[in-house]
Protein backbone atom coordinates (compact mmCIF):
# COMPACT_ATOMS: atom_id res chain seq x y z
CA UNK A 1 150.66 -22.04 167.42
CA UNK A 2 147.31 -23.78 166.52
CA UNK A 3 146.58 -23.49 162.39
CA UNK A 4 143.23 -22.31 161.35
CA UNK A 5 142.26 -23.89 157.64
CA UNK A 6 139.44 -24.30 155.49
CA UNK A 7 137.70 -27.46 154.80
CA UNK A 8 140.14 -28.00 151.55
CA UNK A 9 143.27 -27.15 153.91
CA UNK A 10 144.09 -23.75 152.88
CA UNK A 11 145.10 -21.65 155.72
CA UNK A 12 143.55 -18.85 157.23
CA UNK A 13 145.21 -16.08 158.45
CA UNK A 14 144.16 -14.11 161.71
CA UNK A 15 144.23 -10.93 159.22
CA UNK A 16 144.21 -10.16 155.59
CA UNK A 17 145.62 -5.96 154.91
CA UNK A 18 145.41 -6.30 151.33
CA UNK A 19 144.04 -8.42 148.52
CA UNK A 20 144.40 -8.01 144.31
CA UNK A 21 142.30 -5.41 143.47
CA UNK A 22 139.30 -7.08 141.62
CA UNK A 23 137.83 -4.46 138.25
CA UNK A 24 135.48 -6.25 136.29
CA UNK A 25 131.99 -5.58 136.47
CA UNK A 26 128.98 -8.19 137.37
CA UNK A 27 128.03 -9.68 133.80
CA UNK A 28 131.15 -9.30 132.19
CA UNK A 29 133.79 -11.86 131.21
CA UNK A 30 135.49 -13.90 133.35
CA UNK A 31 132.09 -13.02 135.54
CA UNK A 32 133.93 -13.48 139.00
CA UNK A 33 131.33 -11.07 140.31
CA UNK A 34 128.07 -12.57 138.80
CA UNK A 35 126.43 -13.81 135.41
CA UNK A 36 123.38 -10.62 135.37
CA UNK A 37 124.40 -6.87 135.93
CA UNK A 38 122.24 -6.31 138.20
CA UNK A 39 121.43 -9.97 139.55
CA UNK A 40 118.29 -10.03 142.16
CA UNK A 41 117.51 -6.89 141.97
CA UNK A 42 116.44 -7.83 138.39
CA UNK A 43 115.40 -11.04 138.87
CA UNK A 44 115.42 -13.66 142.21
CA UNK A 45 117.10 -17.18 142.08
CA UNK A 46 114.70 -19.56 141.52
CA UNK A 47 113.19 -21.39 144.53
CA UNK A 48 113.46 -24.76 143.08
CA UNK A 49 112.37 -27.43 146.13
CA UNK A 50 113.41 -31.14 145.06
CA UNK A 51 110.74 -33.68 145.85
CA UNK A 52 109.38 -37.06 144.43
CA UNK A 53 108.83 -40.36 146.49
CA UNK A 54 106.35 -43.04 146.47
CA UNK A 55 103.73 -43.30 143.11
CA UNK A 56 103.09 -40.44 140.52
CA UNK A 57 99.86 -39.83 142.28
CA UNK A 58 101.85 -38.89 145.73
CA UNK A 59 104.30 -36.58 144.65
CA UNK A 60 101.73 -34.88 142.30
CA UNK A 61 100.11 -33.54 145.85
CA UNK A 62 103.33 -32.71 147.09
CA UNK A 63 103.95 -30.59 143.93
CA UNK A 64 100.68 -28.78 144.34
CA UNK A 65 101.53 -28.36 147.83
CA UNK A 66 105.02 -26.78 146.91
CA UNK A 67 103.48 -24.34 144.48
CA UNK A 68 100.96 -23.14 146.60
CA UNK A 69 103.44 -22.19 148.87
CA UNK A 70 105.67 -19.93 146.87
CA UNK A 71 107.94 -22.52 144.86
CA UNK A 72 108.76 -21.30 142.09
CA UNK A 73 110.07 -24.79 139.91
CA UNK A 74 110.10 -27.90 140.34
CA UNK A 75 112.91 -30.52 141.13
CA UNK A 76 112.01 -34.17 140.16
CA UNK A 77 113.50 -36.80 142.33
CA UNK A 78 113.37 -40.63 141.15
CA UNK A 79 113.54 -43.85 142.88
CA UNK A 80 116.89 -45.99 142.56
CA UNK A 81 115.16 -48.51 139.98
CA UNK A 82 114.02 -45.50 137.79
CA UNK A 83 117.52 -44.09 138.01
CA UNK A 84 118.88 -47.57 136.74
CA UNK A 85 116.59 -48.88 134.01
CA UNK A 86 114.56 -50.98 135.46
CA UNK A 87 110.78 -51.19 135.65
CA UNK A 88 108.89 -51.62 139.08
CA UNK A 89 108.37 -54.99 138.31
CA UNK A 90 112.33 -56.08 138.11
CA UNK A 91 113.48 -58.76 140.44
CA UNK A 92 116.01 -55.97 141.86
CA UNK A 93 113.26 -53.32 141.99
CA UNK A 94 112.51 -55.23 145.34
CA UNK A 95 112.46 -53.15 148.20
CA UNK A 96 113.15 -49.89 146.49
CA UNK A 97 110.32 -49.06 144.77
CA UNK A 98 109.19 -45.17 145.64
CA UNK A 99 111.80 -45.64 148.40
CA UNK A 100 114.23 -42.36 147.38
CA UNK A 101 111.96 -40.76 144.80
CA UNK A 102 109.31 -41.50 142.14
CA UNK A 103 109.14 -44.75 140.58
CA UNK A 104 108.40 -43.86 136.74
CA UNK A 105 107.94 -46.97 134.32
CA UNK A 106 106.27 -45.27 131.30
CA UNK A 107 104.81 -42.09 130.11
CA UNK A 108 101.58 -42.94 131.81
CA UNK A 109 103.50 -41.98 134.76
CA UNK A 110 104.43 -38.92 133.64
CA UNK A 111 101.10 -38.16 133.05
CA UNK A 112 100.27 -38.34 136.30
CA UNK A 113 103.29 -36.81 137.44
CA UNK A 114 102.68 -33.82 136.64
CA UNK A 115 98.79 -33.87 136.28
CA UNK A 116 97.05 -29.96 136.59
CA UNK A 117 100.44 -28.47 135.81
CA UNK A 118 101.41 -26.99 132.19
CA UNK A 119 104.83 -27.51 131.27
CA UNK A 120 104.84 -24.67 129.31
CA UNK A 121 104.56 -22.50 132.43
CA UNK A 122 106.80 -23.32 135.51
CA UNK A 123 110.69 -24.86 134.85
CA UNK A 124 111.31 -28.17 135.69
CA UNK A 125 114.72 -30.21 137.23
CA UNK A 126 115.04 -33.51 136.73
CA UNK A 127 117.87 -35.81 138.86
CA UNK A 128 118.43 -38.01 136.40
CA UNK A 129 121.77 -39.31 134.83
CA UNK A 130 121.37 -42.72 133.12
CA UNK A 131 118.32 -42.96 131.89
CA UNK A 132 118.31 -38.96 131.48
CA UNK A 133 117.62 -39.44 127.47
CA UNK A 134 113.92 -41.29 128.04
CA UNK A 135 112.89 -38.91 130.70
CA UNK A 136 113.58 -36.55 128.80
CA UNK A 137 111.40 -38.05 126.09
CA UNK A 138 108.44 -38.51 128.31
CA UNK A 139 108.28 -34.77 129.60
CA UNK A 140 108.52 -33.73 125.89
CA UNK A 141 105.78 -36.62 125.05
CA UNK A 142 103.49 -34.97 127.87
CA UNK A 143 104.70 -31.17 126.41
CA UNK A 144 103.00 -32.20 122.91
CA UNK A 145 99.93 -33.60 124.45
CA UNK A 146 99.35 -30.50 126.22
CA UNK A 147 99.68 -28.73 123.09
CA UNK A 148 102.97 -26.71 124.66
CA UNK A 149 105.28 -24.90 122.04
CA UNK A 150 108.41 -26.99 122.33
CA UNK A 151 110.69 -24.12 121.61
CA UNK A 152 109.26 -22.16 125.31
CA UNK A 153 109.49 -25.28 127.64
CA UNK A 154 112.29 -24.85 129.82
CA UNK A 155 114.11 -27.16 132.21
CA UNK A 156 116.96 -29.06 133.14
CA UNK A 157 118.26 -32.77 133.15
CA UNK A 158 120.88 -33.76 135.16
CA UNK A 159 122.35 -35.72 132.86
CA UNK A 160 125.78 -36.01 133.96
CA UNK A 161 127.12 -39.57 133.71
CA UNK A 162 131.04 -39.03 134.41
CA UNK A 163 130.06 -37.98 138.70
CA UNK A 164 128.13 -41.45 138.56
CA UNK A 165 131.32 -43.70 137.60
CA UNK A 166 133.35 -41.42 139.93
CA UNK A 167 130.79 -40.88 143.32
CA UNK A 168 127.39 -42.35 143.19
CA UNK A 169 127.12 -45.44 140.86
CA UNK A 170 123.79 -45.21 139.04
CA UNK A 171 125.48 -45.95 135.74
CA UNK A 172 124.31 -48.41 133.18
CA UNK A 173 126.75 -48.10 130.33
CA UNK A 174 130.32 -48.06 129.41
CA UNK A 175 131.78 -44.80 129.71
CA UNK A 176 131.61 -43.96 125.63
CA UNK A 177 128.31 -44.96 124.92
CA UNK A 178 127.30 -43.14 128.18
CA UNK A 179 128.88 -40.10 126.43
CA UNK A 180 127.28 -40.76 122.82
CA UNK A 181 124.11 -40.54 124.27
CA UNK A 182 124.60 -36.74 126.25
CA UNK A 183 126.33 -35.98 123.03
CA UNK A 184 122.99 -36.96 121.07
CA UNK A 185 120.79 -34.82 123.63
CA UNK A 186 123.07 -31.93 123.22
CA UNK A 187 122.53 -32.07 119.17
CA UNK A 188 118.29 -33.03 119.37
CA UNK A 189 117.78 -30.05 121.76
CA UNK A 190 120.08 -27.53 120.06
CA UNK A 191 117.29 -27.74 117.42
CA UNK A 192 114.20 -28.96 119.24
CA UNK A 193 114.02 -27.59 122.80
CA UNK A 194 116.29 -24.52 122.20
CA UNK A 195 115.33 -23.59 126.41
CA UNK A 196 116.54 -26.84 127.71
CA UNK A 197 119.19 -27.22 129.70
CA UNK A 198 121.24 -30.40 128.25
CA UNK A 199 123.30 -31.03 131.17
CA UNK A 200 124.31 -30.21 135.03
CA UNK A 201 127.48 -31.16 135.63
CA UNK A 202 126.91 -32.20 139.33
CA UNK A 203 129.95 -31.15 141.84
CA UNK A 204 127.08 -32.02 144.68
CA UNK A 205 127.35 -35.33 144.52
CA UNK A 206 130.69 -35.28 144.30
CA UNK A 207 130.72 -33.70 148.07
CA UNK A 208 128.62 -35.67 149.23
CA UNK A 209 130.95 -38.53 148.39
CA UNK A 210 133.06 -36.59 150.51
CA UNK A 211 135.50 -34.38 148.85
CA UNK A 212 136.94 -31.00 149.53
CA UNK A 213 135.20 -28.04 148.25
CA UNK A 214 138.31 -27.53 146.36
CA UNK A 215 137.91 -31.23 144.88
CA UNK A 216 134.49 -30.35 144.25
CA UNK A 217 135.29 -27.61 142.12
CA UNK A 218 138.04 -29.23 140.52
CA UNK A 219 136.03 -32.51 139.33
CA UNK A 220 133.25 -30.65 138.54
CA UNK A 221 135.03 -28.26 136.01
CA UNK A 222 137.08 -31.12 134.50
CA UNK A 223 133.84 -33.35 133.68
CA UNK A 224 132.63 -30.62 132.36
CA UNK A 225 135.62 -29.74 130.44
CA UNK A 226 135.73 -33.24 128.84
CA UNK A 227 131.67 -32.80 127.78
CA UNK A 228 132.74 -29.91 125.54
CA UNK A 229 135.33 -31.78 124.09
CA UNK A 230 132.83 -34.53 123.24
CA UNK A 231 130.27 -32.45 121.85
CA UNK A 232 132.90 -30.75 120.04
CA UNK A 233 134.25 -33.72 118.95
CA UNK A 234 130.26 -34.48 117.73
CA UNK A 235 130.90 -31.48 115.38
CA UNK A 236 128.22 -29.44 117.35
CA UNK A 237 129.09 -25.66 117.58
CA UNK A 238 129.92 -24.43 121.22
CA UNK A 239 128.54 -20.81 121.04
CA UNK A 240 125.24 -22.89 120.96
CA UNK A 241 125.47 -26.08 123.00
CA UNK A 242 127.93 -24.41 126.06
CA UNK A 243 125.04 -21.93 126.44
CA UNK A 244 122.75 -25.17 127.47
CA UNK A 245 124.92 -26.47 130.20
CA UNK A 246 124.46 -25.76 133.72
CA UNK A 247 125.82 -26.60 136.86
CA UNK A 248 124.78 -27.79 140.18
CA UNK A 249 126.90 -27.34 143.56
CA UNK A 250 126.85 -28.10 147.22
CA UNK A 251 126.97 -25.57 149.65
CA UNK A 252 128.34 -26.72 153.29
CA UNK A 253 128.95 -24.72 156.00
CA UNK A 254 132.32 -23.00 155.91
CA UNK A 255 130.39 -19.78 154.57
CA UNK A 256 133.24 -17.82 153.14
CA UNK A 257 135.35 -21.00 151.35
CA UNK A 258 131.49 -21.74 149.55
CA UNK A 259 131.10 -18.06 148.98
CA UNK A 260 134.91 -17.99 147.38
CA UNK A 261 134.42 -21.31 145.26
CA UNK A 262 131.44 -20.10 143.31
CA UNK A 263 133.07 -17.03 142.57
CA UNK A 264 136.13 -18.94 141.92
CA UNK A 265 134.04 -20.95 139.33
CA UNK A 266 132.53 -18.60 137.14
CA UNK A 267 136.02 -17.21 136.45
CA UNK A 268 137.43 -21.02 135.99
CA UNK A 269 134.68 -21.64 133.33
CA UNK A 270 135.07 -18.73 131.79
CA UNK A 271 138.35 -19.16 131.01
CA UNK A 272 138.06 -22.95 129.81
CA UNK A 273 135.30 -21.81 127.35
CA UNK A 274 136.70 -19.40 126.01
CA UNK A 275 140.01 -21.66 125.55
CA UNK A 276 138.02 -24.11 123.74
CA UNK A 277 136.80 -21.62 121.17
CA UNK A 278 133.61 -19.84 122.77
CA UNK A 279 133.48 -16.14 121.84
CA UNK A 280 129.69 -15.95 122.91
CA UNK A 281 129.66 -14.64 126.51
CA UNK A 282 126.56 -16.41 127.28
CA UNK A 283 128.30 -19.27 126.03
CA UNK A 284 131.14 -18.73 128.52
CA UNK A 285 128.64 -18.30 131.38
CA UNK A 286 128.91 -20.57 134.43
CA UNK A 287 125.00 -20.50 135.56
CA UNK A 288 124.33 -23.31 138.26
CA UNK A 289 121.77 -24.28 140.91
CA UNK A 290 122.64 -25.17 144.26
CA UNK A 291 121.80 -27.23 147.40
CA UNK A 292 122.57 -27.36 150.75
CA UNK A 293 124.63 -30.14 152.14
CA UNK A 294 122.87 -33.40 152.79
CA UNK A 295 125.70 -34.79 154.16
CA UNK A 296 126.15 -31.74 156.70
CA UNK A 297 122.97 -32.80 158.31
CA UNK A 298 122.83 -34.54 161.61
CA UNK A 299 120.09 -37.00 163.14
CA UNK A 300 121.35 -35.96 166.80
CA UNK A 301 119.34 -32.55 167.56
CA UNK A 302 117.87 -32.25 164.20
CA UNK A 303 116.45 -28.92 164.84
CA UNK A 304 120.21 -27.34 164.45
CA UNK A 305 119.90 -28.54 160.62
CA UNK A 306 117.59 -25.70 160.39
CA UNK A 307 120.34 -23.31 161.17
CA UNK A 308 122.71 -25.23 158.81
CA UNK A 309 120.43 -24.43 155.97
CA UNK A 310 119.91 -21.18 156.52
CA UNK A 311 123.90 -20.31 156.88
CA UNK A 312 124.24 -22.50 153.73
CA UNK A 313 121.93 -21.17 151.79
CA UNK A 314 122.51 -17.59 152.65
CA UNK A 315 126.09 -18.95 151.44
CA UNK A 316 124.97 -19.83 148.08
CA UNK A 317 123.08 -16.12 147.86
CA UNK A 318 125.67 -14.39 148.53
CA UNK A 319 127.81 -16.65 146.21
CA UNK A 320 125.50 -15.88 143.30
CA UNK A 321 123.40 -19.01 142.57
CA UNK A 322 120.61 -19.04 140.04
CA UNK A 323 118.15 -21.66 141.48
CA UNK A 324 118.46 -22.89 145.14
CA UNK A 325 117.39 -25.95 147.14
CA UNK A 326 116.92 -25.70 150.90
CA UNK A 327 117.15 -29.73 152.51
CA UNK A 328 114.04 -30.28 155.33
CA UNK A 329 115.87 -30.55 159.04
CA UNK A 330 114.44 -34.18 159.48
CA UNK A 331 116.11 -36.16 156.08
CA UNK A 332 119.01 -37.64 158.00
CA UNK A 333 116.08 -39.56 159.48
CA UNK A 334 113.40 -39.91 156.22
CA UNK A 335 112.08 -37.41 153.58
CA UNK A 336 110.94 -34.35 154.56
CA UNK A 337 107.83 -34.48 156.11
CA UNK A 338 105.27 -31.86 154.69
CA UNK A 339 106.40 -28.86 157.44
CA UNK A 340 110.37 -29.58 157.09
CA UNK A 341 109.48 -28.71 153.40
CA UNK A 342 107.97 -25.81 154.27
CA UNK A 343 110.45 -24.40 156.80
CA UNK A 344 113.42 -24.98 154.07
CA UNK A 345 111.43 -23.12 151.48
CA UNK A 346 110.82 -20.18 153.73
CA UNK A 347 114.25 -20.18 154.56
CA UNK A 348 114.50 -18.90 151.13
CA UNK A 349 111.73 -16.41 151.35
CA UNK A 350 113.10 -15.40 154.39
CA UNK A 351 116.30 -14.28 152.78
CA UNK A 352 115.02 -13.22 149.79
CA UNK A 353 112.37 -10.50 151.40
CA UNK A 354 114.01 -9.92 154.67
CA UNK A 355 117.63 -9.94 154.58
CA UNK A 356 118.79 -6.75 152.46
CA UNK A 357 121.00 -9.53 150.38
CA UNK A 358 119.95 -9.91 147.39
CA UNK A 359 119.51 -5.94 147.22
CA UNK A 360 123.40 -5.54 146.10
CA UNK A 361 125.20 -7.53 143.82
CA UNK A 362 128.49 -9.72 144.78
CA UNK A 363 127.97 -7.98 148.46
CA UNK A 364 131.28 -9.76 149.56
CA UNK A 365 133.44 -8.60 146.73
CA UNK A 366 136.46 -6.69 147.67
CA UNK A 367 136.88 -8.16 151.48
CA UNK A 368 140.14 -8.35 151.70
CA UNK A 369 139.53 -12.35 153.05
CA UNK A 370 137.07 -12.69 150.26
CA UNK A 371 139.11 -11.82 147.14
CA UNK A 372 142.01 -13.60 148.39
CA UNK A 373 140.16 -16.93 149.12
CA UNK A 374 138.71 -16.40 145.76
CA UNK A 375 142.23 -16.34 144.52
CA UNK A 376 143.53 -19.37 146.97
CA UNK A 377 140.72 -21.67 145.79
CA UNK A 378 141.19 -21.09 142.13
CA UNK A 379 145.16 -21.62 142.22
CA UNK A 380 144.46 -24.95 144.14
CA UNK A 381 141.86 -26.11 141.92
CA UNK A 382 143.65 -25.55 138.27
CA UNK A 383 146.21 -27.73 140.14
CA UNK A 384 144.03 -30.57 140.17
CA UNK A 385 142.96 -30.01 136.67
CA UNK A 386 146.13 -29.61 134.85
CA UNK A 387 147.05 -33.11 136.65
CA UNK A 388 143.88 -34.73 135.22
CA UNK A 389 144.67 -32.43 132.03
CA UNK A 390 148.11 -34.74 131.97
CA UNK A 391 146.24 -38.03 132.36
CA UNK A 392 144.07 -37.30 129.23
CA UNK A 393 140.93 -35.74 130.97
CA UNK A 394 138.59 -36.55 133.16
CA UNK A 395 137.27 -40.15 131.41
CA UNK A 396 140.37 -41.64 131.61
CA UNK A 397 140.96 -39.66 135.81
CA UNK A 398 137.86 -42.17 136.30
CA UNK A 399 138.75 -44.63 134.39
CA UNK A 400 142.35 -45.23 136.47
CA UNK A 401 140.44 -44.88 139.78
CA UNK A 402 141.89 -41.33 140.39
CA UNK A 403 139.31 -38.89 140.96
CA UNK A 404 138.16 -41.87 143.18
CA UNK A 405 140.95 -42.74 145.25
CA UNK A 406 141.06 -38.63 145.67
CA UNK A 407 137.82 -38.58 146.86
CA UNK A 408 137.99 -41.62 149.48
CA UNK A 409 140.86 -40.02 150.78
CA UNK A 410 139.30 -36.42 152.01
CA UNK A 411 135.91 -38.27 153.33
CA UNK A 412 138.41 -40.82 155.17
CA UNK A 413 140.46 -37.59 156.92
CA UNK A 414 136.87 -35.41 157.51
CA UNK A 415 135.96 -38.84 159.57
CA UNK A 416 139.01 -38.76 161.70
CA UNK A 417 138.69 -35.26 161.92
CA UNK A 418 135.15 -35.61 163.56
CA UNK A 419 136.08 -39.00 165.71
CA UNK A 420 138.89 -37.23 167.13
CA UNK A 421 137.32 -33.62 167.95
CA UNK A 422 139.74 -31.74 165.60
CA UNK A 423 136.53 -30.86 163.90
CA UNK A 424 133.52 -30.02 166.00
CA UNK A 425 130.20 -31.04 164.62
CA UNK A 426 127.57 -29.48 167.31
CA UNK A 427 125.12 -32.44 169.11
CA UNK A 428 127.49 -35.31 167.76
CA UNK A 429 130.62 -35.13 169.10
CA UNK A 430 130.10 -31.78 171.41
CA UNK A 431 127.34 -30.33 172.85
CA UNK A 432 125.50 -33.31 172.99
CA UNK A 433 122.02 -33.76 174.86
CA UNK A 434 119.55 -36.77 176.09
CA UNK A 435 117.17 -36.96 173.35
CA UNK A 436 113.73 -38.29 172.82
CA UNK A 437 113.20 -40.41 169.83
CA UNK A 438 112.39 -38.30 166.89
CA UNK A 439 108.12 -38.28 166.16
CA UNK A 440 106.73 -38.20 163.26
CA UNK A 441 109.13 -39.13 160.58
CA UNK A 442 108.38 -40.29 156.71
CA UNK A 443 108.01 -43.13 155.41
CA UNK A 444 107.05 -45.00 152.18
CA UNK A 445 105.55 -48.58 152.27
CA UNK A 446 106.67 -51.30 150.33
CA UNK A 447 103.10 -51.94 148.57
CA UNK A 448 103.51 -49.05 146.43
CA UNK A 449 105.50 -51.69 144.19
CA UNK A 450 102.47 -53.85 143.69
CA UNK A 451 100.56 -50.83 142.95
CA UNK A 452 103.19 -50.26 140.18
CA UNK A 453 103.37 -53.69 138.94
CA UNK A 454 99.48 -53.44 138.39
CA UNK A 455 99.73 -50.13 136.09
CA UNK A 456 102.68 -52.28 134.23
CA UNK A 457 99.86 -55.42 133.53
CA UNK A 458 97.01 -52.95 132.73
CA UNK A 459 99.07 -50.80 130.31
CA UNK A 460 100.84 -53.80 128.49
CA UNK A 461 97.35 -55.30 127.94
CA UNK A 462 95.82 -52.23 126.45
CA UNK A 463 98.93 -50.59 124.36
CA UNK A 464 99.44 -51.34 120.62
CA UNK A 465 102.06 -53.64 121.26
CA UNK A 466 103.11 -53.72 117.92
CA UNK A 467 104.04 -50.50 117.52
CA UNK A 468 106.03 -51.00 120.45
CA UNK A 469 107.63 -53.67 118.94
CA UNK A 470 108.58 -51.62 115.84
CA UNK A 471 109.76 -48.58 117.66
CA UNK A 472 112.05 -50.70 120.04
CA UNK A 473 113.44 -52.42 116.52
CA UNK A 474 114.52 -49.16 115.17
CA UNK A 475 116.40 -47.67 118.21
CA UNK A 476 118.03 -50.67 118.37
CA UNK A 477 119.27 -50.19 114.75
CA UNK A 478 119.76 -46.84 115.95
CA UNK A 479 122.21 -47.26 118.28
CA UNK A 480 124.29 -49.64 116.06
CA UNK A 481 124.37 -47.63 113.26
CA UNK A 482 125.01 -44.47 115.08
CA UNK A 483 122.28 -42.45 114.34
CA UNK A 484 120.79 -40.05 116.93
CA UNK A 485 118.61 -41.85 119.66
CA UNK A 486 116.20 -39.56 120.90
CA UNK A 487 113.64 -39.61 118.15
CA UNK A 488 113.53 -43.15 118.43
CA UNK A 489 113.41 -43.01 122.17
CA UNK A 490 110.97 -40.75 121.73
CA UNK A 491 108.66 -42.48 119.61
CA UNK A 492 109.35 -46.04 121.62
CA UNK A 493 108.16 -43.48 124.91
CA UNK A 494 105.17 -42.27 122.53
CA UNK A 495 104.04 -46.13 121.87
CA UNK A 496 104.04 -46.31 125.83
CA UNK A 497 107.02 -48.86 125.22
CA UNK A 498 108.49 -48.65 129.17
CA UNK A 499 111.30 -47.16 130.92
CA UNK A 500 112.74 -50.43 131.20
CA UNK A 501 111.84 -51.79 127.80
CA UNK A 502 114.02 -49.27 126.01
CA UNK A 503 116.36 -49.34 128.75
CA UNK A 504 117.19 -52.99 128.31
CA UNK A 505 117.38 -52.47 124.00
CA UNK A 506 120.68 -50.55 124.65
CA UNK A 507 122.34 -52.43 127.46
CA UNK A 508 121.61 -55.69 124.40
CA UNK A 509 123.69 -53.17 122.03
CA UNK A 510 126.29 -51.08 124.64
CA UNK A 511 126.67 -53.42 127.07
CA UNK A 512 126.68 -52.64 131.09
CA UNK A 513 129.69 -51.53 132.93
């Protein structure tokens, strides 16, 4: 008799008669049901589009574009050399330059970034790990010029370094100093930028890499167990920083096991909070944003992707997200063209003002399926935590290759599943059709990088180059005397010292891994 399971192999039965009865209340502890008591009906998720490619100048249109048609925050994406410390001008800039998101070499760029738009007013997402700590310093460099109170400007960084070592790459540093410095923006914003969001511990990437959303809960909860130990080994109190950190998850297309796992998550983090000390319940909040599964998307028939979104997304509703990202149905071929942005975000509006969803909180809760899922996902998950619990946390699971070798191991199974039919992916390996080749698609030319490389010549000419010279000096002794780094990345960003310039003062002191 054929075996129906969920993506992470649990089973499904053809009928569930009874499930544990589930009492809590939306917006109380261990928050299975929802962080707000009365969730949408008080307040929607935030329709947060991710965008960023080319120059400053190009994305600042697309950002105008975004808000004029109902966005409600924006998501910053950055360009690979950006992500890894290098200016535009690097020999291994080459080719990549604006390629997957904004090339940013100094606060200039910023400047342009986010040109006509006050800080102080919308909430802003950056995707940015690495160099998180001097984008971070620009954006509050811009904040100040526009004469923005520091304490109201809200946002989020990315931020979290332990998903690079253990599914993307776009690290820079050894693992430690890589934590010193989150640990450092954890203690400057706790007193400066009391709205900011420190960290998102990042289970997307993680499933894009290819795990199971079991996996991707797992990981995701055990990084972010080991960045409250670190801030708590930092001294810092975690009724203030754990009310800082947020979350970001994927949402694929097995609706009920995404539904499940974001319940199952709130509880999870809940419960590790509070066992690390946190009597605060905002503190032992899970809040996160989500979005849909890039790696779900298909070039074949790239119209279905629209459909894949909207089950996805409707998903991560009915799961309880706070901010949501739809993906445009062309980007397995380029980024989003201008009306596969706009069809994602109206995907969004489309649930949130015609649906009935978001009218009722936790809609699913006490299904039968639902609650026992919830349950299933949970028990499976704390497995994989107590084992990286055993190993000494989640450093040293990435450190011995484990979280890795885990990971390779589901995406290397999903493949075989798909090559040989057990899992049907609709227009690639069934229901396929003789397709045109796709029109217009996006793309971003390679000049932009001498269009960069000019800025870099103009604004090296024209800066006081010996305060840079000063500021770079003393976060350099900064960083070897273990003093806090963002004031001194901060003034360094001030001086228009460049991304790469301060980048390059810390791999001379840390070291690259």
């Amino acid at each position: 008799m054929k075996k129906f399971m969920t993506t992470s192999g649990i089973e499904i039965k053809q009928l569930y008669t009874e499930a544990k009865t589930i009492t809590e209340k939306p917006g109380e502890f261990p928050f299975t049901r929802g962080i707000q008591p009365d969730m949408y009906r008080g307040k929607l998720w935030t329709m947060r589009q991710y965008a960023g490619f080319s120059t400053a100048e190009e994305s600042n249109k697309r950002y105008h574009y975004l808000l004029q048609n109902g966005t409600m925050g924006l998501s910053v994406a950055f360009d690979l050399p950006t992500q890894i410390g290098y200016d535009s001008d690097h020999e291994l800039a080459e080719g990549e330059v604006g390629k997957v998101g904004v090339a940013i070499d100094s606060l200039k760029d910023i400047e342009i970034l986010f040109d006509g738009i006050e800080l102080q007013k919308i909430t802003t997402s950056m995707t940015i790990n690495a160099t998180a700590s001097i984008l971070l310093a620009m954006y509050i460099a811009l904040a100040k010029k526009q004469g923005a109170d520091l304490r109201q400007i809200s946002g989020t960084i990315q931020n979290d370094i332990l998903k690079e070592y253990a599914a993307r790459g776009t690290y820079i540093y050894p693992p430690k100093p890589s934590m010193r410095i989150i640990t450092d923006i954890f203690e400057y914003c706790s007193k400066e930028l009391p709205k900011w969001n420190t960290i998102s511990i990042s289970g997307y990437h993680i499933r894009e890499a290819g795990s199971t959303a079991v996996q991707e809960l797992a990981f995701t909860l055990a990084n972010g167990k080991a960045y409250l130990k670190a801030a708590l080994a930092a001294g810092l109190d975690i009724n203030v920083f754990a009310k800082r950190l947020s979350f970001f998850f994927n949402c694929h297309n097995n609706f009920f096991e995404e539904v499940a796992k974001f319940r199952a998550a709130r509880r999870m983090w809940a419960t590790i909070t509070k066992e690390l000390g946190a009597t605060d319940p905002r503190a032992q909040q899970l809040r996160f944003h989500t979005q849909t599964g890039g790696s779900t998307l298909t070039a074949q028939q790239p119209q279905n992707n629209i459909i894949r979104v909207a089950v996805q997304a409707m998903a991560a509703v009915m799961g309880g997200t706070q901010s949501l990202h739809t993906n445009g149905f062309d980007e397995a071929l380029s980024l989003p063209t201008e009306e596969a942005a706009r069809i994602a975000l109206r995907t969004q509006q489309l649930i949130a003002f015609e649906s009935g969803v978001p009218e009722t909180v936790d809609p699913l809760a006490g299904s039968y399926f639902v609650e026992t899922l919830t349950d299933e996902i949970e028990a499976a998950a704390w497995a994989y935590i107590e084992k990286i619990d055993v190993m000494g946390g989640a450093v040293t699971a990435i450190e011995e290759g484990y979280i890795q070798q885990q990971i390779a191991d589901a995406a290397y199974q999903y493949q075989k599943d798909v090559e040989n039919g057990a899992r049907v992916i609709v227009g690639v390996n069934k229901f396929q059709v003789e397709e045109p080749p796709m029109g217009e698609v996006f793309r971003v030319d390679d000049s932009i990088r001498n269009l960069q490389i000019e800025k870099l010549k103009k604004l090296k000419a024209e800066r006081d180059n010996d305060a840079v010279r000063k500021s770079l000096e003393a976060l350099k002794g900064a960083a070897k005397d273990g003093s806090n780094l963002m004031p001194h990345i901060l003034q360094s960003v001030e001086n228009y010292a460049t991304l790469g310039e301060i980048a390059d003062v810390l791999r001379g002191v840390f070291g690259e891994f």
